[in-house]
N, C-alpha and C. Protein backbone atom coordinates (compact mmCIF):
# COMPACT_ATOMS: atom_id res chain seq x y z
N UNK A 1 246.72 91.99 106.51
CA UNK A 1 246.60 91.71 105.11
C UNK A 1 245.91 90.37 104.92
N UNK A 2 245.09 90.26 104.05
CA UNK A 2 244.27 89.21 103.64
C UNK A 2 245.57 88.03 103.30
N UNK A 3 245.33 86.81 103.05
CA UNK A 3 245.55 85.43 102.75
C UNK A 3 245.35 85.56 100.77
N UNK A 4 246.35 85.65 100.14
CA UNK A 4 245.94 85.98 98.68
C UNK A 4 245.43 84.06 98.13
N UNK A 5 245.84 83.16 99.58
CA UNK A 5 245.53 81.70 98.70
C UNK A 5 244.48 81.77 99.28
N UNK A 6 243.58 82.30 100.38
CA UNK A 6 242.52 81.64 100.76
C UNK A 6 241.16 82.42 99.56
N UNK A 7 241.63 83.92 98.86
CA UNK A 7 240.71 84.21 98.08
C UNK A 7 240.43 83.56 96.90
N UNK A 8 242.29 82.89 96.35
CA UNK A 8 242.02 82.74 95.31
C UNK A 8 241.29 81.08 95.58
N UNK A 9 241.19 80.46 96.75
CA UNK A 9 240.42 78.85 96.96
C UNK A 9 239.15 79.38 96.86
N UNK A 10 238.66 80.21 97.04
CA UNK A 10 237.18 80.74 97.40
C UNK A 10 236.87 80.93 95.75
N UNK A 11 237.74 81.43 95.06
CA UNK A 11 237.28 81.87 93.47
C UNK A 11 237.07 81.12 93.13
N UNK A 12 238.04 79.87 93.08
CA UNK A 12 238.35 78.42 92.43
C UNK A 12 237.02 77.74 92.96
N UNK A 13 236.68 77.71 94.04
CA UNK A 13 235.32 76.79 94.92
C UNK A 13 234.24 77.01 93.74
N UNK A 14 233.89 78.78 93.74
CA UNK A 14 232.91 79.55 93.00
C UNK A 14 232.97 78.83 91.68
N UNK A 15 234.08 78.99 90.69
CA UNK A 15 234.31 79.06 89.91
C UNK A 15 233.61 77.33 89.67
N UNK A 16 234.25 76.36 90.23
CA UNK A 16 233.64 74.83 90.17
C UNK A 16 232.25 74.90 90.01
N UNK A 17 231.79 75.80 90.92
CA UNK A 17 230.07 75.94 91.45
C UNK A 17 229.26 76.00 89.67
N UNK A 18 230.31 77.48 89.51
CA UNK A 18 229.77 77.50 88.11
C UNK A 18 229.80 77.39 87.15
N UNK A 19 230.92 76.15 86.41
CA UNK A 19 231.03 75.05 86.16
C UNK A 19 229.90 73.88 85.75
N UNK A 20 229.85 73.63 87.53
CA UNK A 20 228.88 72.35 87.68
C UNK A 20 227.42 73.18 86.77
N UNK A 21 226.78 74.70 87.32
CA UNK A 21 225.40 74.59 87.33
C UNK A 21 225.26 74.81 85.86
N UNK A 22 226.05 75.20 85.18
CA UNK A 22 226.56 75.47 83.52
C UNK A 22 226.22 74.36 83.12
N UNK A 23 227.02 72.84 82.68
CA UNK A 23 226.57 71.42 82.89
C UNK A 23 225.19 71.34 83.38
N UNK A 24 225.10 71.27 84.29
CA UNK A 24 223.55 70.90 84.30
C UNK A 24 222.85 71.75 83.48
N UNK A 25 222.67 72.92 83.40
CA UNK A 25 222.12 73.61 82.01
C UNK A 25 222.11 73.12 80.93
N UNK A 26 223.55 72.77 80.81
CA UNK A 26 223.26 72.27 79.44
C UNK A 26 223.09 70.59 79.26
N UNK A 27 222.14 70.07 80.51
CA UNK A 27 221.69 68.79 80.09
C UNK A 27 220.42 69.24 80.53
N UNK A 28 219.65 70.33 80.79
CA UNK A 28 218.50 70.89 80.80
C UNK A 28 217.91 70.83 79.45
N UNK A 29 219.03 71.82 78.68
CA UNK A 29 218.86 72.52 77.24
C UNK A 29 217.97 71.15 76.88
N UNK A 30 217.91 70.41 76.45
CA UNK A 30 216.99 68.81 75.06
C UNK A 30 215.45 69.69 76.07
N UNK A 31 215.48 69.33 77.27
CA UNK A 31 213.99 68.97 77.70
C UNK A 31 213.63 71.02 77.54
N UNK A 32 214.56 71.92 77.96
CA UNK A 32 213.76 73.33 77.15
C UNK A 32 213.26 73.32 76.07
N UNK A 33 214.00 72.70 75.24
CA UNK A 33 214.09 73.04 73.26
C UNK A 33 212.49 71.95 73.47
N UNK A 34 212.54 71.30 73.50
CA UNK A 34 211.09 70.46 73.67
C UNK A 34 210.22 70.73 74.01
N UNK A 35 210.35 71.63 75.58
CA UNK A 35 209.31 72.49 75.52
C UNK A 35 208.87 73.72 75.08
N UNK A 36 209.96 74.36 74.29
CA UNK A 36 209.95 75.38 73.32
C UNK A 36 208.97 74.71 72.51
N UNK A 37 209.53 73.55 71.67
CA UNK A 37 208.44 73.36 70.73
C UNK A 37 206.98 73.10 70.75
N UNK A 38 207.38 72.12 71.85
CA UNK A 38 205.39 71.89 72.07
C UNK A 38 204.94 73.06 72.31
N UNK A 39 205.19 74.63 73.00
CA UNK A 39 204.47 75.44 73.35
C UNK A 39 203.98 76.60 71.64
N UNK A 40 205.34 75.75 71.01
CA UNK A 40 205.00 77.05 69.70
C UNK A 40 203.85 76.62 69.05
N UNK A 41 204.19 74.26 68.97
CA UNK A 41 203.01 73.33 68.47
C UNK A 41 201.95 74.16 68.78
N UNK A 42 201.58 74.05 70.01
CA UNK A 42 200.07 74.56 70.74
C UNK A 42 199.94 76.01 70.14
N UNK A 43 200.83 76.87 70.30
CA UNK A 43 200.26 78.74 69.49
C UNK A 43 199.75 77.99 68.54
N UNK A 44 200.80 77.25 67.33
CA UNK A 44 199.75 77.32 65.61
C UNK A 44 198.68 76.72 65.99
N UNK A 45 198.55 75.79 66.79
CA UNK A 45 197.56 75.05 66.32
C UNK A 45 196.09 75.81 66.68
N UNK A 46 196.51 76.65 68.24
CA UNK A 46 195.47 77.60 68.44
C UNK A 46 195.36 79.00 67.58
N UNK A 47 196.20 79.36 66.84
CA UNK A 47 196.19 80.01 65.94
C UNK A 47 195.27 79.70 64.61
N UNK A 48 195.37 78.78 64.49
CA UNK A 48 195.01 77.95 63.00
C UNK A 48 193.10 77.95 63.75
N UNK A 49 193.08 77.63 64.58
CA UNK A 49 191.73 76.74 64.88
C UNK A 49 191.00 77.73 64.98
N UNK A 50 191.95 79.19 65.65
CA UNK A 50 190.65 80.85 66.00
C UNK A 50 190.40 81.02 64.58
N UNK A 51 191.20 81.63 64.04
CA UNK A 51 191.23 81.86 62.21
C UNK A 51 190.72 81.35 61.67
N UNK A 52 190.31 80.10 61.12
CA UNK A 52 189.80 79.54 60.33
C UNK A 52 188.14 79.07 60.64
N UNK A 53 187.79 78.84 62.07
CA UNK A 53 186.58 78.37 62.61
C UNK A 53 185.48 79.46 61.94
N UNK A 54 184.44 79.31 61.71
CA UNK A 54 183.14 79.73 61.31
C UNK A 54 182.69 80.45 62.21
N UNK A 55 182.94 80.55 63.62
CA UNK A 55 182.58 81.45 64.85
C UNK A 55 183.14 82.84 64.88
N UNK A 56 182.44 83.65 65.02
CA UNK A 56 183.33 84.95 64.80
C UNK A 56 184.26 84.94 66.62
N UNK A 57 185.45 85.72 66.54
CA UNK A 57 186.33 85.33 67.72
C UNK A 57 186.72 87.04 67.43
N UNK A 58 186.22 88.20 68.51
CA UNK A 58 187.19 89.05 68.51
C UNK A 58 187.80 89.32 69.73
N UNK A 59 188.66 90.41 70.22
CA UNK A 59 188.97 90.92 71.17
C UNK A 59 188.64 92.28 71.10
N UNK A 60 187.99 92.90 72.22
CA UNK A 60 187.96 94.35 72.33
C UNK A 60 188.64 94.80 73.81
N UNK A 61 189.08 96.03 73.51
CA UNK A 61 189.58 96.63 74.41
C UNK A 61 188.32 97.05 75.14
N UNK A 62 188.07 97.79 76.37
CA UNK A 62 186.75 97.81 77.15
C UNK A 62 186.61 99.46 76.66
N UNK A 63 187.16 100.10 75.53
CA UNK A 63 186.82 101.30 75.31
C UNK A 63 185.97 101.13 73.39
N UNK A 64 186.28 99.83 73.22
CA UNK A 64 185.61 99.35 71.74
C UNK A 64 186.38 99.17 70.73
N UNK A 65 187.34 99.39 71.00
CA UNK A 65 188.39 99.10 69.71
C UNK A 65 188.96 97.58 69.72
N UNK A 66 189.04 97.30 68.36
CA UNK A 66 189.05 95.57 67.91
C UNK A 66 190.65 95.45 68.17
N UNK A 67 190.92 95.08 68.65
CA UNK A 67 192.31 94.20 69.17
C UNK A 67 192.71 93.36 68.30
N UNK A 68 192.02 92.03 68.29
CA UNK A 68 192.50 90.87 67.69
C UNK A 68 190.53 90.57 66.32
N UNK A 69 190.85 89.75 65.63
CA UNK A 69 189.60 89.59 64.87
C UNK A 69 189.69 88.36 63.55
N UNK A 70 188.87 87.05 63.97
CA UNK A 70 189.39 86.27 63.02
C UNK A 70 188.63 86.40 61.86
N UNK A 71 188.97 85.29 60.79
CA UNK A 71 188.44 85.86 59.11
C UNK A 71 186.91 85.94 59.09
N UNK A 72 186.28 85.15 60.19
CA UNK A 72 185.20 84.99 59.98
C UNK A 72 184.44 86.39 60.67
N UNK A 73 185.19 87.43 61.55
CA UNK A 73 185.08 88.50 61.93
C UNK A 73 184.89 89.50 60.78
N UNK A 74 185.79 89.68 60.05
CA UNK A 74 185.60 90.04 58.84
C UNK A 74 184.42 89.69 57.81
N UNK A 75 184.23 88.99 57.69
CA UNK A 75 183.29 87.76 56.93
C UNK A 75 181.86 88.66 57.38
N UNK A 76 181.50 88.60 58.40
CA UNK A 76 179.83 89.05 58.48
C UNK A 76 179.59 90.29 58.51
N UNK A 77 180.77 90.98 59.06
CA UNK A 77 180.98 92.44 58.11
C UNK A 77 180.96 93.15 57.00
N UNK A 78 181.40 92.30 56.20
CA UNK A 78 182.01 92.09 54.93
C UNK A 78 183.22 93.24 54.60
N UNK A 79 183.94 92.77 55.34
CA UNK A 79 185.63 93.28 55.35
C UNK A 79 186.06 92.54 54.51
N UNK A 80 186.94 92.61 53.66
CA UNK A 80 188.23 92.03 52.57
C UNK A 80 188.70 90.85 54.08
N UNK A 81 189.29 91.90 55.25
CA UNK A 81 190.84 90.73 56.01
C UNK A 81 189.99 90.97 57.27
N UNK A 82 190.63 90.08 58.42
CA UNK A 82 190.41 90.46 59.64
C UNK A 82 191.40 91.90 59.97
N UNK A 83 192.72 92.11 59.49
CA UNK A 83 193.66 93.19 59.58
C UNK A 83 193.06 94.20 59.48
N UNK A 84 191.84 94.45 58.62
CA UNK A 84 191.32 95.67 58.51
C UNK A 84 190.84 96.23 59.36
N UNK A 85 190.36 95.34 60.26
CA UNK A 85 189.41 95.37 61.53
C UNK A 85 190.46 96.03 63.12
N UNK A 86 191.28 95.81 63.16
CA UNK A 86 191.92 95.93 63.95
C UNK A 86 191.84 97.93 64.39
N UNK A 87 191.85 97.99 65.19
CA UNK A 87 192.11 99.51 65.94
C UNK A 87 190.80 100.55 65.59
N UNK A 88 189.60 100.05 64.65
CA UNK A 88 188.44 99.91 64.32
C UNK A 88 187.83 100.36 65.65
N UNK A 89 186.73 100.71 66.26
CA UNK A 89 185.78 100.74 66.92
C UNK A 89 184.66 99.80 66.46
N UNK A 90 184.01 99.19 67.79
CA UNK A 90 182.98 97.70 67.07
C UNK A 90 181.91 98.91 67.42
N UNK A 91 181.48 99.96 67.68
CA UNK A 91 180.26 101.07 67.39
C UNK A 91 180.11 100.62 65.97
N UNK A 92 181.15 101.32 64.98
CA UNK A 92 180.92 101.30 64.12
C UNK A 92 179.86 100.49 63.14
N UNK A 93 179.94 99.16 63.95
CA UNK A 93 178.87 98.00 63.38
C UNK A 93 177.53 97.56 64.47
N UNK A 94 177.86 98.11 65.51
CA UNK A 94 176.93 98.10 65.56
C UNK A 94 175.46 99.15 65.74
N UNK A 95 174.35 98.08 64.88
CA UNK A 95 173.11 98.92 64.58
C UNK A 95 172.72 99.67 65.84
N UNK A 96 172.12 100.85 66.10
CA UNK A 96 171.57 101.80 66.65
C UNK A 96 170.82 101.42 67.97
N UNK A 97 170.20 100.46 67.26
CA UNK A 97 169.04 99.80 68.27
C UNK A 97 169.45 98.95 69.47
N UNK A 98 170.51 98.22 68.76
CA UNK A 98 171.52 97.15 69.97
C UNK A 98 172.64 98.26 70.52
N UNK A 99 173.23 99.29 70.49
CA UNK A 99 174.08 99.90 70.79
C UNK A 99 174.11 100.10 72.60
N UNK A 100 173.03 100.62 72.91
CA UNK A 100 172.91 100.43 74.30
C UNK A 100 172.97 99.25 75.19
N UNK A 101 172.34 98.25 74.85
CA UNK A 101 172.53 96.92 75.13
C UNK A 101 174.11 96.54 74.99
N UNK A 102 174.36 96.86 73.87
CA UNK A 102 176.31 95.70 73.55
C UNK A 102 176.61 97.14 74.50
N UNK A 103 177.04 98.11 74.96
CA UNK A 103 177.30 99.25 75.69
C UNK A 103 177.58 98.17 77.32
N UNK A 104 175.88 98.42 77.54
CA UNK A 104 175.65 97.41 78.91
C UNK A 104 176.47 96.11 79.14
N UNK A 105 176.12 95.31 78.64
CA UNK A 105 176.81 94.07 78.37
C UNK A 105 178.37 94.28 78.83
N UNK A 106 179.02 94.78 78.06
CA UNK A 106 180.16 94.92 77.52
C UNK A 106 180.65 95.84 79.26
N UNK A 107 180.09 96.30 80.01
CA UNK A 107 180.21 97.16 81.26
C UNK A 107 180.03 95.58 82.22
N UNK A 108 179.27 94.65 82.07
CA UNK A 108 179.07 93.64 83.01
C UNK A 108 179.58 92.48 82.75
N UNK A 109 180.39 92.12 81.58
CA UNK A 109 181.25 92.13 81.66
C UNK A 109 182.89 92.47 82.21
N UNK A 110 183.22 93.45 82.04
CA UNK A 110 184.08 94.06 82.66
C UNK A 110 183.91 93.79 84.38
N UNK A 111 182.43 94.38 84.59
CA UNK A 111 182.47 94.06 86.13
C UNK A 111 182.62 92.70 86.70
N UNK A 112 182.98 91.66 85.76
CA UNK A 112 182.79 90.10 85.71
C UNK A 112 182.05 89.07 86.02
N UNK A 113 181.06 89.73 85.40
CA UNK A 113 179.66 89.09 84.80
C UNK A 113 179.69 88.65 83.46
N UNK A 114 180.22 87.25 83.33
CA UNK A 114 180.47 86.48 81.98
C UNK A 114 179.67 85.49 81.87
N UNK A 115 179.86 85.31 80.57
CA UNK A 115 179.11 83.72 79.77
C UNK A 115 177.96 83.78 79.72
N UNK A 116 177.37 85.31 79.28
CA UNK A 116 175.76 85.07 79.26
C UNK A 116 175.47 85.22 77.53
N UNK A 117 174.33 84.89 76.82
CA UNK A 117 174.12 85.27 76.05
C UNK A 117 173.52 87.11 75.41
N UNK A 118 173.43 86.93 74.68
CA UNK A 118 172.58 88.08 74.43
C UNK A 118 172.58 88.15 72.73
N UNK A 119 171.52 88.75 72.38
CA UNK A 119 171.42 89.13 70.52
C UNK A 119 171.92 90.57 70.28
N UNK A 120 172.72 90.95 69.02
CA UNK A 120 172.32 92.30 69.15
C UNK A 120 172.23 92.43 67.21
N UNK A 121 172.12 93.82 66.47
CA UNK A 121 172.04 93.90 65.45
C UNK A 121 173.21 94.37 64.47
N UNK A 122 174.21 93.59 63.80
CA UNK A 122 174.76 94.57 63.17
C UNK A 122 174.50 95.03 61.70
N UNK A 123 175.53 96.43 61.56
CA UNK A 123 175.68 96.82 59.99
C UNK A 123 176.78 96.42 59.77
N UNK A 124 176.52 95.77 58.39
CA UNK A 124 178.15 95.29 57.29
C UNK A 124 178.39 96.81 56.68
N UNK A 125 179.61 96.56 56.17
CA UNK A 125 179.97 97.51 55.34
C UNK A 125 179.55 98.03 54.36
N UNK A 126 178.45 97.06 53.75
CA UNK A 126 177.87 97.15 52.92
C UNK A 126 176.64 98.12 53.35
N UNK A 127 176.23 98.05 54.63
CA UNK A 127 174.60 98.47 55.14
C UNK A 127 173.79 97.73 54.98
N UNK A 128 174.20 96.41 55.20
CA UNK A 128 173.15 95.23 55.39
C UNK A 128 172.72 94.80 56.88
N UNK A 129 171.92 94.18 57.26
CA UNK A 129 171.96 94.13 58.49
C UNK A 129 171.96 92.65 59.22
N UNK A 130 172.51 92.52 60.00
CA UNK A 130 172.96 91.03 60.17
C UNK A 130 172.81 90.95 61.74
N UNK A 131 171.87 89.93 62.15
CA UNK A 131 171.16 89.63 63.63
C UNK A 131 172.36 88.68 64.05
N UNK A 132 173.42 89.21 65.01
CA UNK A 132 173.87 87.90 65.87
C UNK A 132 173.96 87.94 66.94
N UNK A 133 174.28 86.39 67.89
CA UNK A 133 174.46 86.07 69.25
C UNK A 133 175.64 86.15 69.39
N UNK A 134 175.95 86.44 71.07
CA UNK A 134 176.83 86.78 71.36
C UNK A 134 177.32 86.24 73.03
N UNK A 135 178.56 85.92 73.37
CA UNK A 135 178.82 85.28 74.31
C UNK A 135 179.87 86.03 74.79
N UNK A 136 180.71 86.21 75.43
CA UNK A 136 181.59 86.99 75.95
C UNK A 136 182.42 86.94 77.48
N UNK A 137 183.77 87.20 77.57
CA UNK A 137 184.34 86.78 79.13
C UNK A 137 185.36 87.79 78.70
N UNK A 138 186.26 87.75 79.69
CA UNK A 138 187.62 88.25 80.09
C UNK A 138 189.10 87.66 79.69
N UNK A 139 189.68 87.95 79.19
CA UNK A 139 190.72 87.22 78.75
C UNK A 139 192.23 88.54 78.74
N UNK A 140 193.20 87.64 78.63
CA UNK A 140 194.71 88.61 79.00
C UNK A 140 194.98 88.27 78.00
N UNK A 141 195.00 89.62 77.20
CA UNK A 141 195.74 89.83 75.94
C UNK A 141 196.73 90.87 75.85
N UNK A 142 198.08 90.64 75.25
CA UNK A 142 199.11 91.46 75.18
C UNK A 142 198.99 92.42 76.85
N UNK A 143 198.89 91.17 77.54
CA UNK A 143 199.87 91.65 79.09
C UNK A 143 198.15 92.21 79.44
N UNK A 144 197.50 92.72 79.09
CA UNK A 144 196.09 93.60 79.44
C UNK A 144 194.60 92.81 79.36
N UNK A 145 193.56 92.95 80.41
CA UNK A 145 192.58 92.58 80.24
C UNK A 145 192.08 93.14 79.30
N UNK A 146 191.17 92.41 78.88
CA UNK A 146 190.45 92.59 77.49
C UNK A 146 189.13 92.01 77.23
N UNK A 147 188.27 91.68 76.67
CA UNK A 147 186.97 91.81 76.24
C UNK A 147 186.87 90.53 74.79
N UNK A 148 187.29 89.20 75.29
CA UNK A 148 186.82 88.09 74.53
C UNK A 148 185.22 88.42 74.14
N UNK A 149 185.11 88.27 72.81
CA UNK A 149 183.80 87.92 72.32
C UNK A 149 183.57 86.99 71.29
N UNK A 150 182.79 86.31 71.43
CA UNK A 150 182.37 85.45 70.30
C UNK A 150 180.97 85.41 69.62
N UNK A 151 180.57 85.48 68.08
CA UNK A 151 179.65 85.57 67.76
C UNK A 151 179.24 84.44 67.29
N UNK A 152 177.59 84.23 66.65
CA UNK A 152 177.39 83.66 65.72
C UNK A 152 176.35 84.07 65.29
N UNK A 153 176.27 83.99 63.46
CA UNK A 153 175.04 84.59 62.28
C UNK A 153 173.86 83.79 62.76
N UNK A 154 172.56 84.57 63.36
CA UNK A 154 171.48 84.54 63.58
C UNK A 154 170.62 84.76 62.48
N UNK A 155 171.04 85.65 61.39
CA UNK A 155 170.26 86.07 60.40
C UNK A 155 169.11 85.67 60.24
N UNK A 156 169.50 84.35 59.70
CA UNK A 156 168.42 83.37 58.96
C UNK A 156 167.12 82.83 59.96
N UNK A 157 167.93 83.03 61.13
CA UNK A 157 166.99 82.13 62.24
C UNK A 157 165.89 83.22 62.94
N UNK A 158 166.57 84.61 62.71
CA UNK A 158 165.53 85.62 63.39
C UNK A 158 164.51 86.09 62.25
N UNK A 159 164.94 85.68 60.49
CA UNK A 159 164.46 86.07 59.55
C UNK A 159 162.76 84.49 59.28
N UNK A 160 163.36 83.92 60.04
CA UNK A 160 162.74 82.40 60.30
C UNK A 160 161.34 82.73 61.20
N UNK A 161 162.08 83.20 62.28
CA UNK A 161 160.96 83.94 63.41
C UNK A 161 160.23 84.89 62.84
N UNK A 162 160.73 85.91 62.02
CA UNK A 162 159.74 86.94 61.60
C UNK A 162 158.82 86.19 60.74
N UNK A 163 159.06 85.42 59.91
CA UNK A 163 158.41 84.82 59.04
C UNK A 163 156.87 84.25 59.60
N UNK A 164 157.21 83.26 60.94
CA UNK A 164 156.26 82.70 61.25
C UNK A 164 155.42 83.78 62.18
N UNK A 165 156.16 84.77 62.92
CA UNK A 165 155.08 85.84 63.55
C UNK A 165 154.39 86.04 62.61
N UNK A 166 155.09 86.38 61.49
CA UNK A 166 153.57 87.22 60.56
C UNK A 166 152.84 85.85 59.85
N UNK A 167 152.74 84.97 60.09
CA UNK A 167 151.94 83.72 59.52
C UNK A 167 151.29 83.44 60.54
N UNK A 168 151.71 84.01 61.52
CA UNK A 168 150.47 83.30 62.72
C UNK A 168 149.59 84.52 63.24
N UNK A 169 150.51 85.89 62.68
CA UNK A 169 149.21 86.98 62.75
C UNK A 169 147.99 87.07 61.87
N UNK A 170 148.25 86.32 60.70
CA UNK A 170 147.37 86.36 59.33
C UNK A 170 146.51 85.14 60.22
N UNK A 171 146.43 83.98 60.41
CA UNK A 171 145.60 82.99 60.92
C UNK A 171 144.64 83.41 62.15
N UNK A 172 145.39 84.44 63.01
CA UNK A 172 144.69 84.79 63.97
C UNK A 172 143.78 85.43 63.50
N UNK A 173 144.15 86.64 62.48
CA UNK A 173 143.13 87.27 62.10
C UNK A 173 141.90 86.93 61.14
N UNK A 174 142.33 85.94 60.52
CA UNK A 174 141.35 84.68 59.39
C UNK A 174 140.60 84.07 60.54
N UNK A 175 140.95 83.48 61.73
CA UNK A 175 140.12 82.60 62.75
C UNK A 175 139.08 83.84 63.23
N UNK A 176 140.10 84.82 63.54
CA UNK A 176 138.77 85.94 64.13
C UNK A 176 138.10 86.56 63.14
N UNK A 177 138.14 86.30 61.71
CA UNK A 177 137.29 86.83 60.74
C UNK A 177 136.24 85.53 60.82
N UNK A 178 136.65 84.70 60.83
CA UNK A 178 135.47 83.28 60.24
C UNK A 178 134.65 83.20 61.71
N UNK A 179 135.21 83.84 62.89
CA UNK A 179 134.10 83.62 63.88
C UNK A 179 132.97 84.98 64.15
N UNK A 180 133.59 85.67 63.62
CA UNK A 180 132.69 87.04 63.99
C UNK A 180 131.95 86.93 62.25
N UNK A 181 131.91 86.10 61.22
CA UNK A 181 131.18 85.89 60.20
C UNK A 181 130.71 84.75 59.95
N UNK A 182 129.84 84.35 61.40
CA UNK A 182 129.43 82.78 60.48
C UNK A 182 128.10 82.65 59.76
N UNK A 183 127.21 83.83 59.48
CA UNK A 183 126.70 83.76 59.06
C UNK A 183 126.80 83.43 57.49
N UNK A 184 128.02 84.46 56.96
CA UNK A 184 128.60 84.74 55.37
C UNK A 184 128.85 83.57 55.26
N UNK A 185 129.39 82.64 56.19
CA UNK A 185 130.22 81.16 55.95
C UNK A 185 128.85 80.07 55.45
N UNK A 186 128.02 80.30 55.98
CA UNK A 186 126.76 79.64 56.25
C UNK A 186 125.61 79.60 54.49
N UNK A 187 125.87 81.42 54.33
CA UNK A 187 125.42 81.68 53.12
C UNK A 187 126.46 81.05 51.82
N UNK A 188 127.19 81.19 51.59
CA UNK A 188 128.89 80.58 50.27
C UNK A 188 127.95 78.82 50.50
N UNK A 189 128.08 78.37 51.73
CA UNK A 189 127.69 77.18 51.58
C UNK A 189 126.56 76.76 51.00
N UNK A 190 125.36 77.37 51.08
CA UNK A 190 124.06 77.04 50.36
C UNK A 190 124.24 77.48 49.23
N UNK A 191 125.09 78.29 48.82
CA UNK A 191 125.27 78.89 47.35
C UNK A 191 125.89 77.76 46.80
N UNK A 192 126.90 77.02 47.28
CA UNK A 192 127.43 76.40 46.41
C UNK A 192 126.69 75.00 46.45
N UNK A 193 125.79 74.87 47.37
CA UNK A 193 124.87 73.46 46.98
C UNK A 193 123.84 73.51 45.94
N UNK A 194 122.98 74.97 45.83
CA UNK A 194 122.28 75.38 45.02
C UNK A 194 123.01 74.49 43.41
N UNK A 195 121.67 74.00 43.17
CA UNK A 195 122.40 73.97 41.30
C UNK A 195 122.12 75.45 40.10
N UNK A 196 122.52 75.30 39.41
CA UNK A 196 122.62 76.57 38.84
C UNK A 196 121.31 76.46 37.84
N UNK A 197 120.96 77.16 38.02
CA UNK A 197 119.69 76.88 36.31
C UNK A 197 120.58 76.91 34.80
């Protein structure tokens, strides 16, 4: 037959043990709760800074559906919320022409080939069409890899470029009109020295 004092010294030993590591827990607890807070500090503040920034910030799943999407995601779309956006397919916006490309991309990526640029074209909701850049990596969202992207409105700047292509096609073709006519150039000039009767 067992010793009923030597089990119950062994309980009592235990029992001290856990006791003591209880106490120390709870002179742990100040420096957890502290770091509870600084870690929630850091969510808003990275919360606040995706949301509100002028950069479009989404997440896609690697099959195209919008995960996460801040206001400014919405914004060049012209969505009401980013909420709307969510479980969405990004096909949807994008134009025809870039579809194969954001397709590609979005595959070399995955294979982890990040941080490159690239342009592509989208449609708003409206059916407007809106030129942006695009940057993109890998990121763990809700436990799962996922498909960080970030944009920014090119519009103006590719509407900038078209502008001056076709201003420098008109000059080319004015330079190669005034050289294959220098005679006509030659004639306007004596015409206009002529005095008139």
């Amino acid at each position: 037959m067992h010793d009923p004092s030597g089990i119950n010294n062994e309980l009592l030993a235990e029992n001290a043990l856990l006791r003591q590591r209880i106490q120390e827990l709870e002179l742990s607890d100040p420096e957890r709760r502290r770091a509870e807070a600084a870690l929630r500090e850091s969510e808003s503040f990275s919360r606040s800074l995706i949301r509100y920034m002028h950069e479009v910030v989404i997440i896609i799943s690697w099959d195209g559906s919008i995960l996460f999407a801040n206001e400014a995601a919405a914004n060049v779309v012209g969505i009401a919320s980013p909420e709307e956006l969510l479980g969405r397919n990004m096909v949807e916006f994008l134009h025809s022409d870039s579809l194969n490309k954001a397709l590609e991309d979005s595959a070399s990526v995955q294979a982890g080939i990040e941080g490159f640029l690239s342009e592509y074209r989208l449609v708003t909701a409206k059916g407007l069409q809106v030129w942006v850049e695009s940057i993109g990596g890998k990121i763990i969202f809700s436990g799962e890899e996922e498909n960080l992207v970030c944009l920014r409105d090119i519009t103006e700047r590719k509407q900038a470029e078209e502008e001056k292509r076709k201003l420098e096609e008109r000059l080319q073709r004015a330079e190669k009109m005034e050289s294959i006519c220098p005679l006509r150039r030659r004639r306007r000039r004596r015409k206009r020295r002529q005095p008139r009767p």
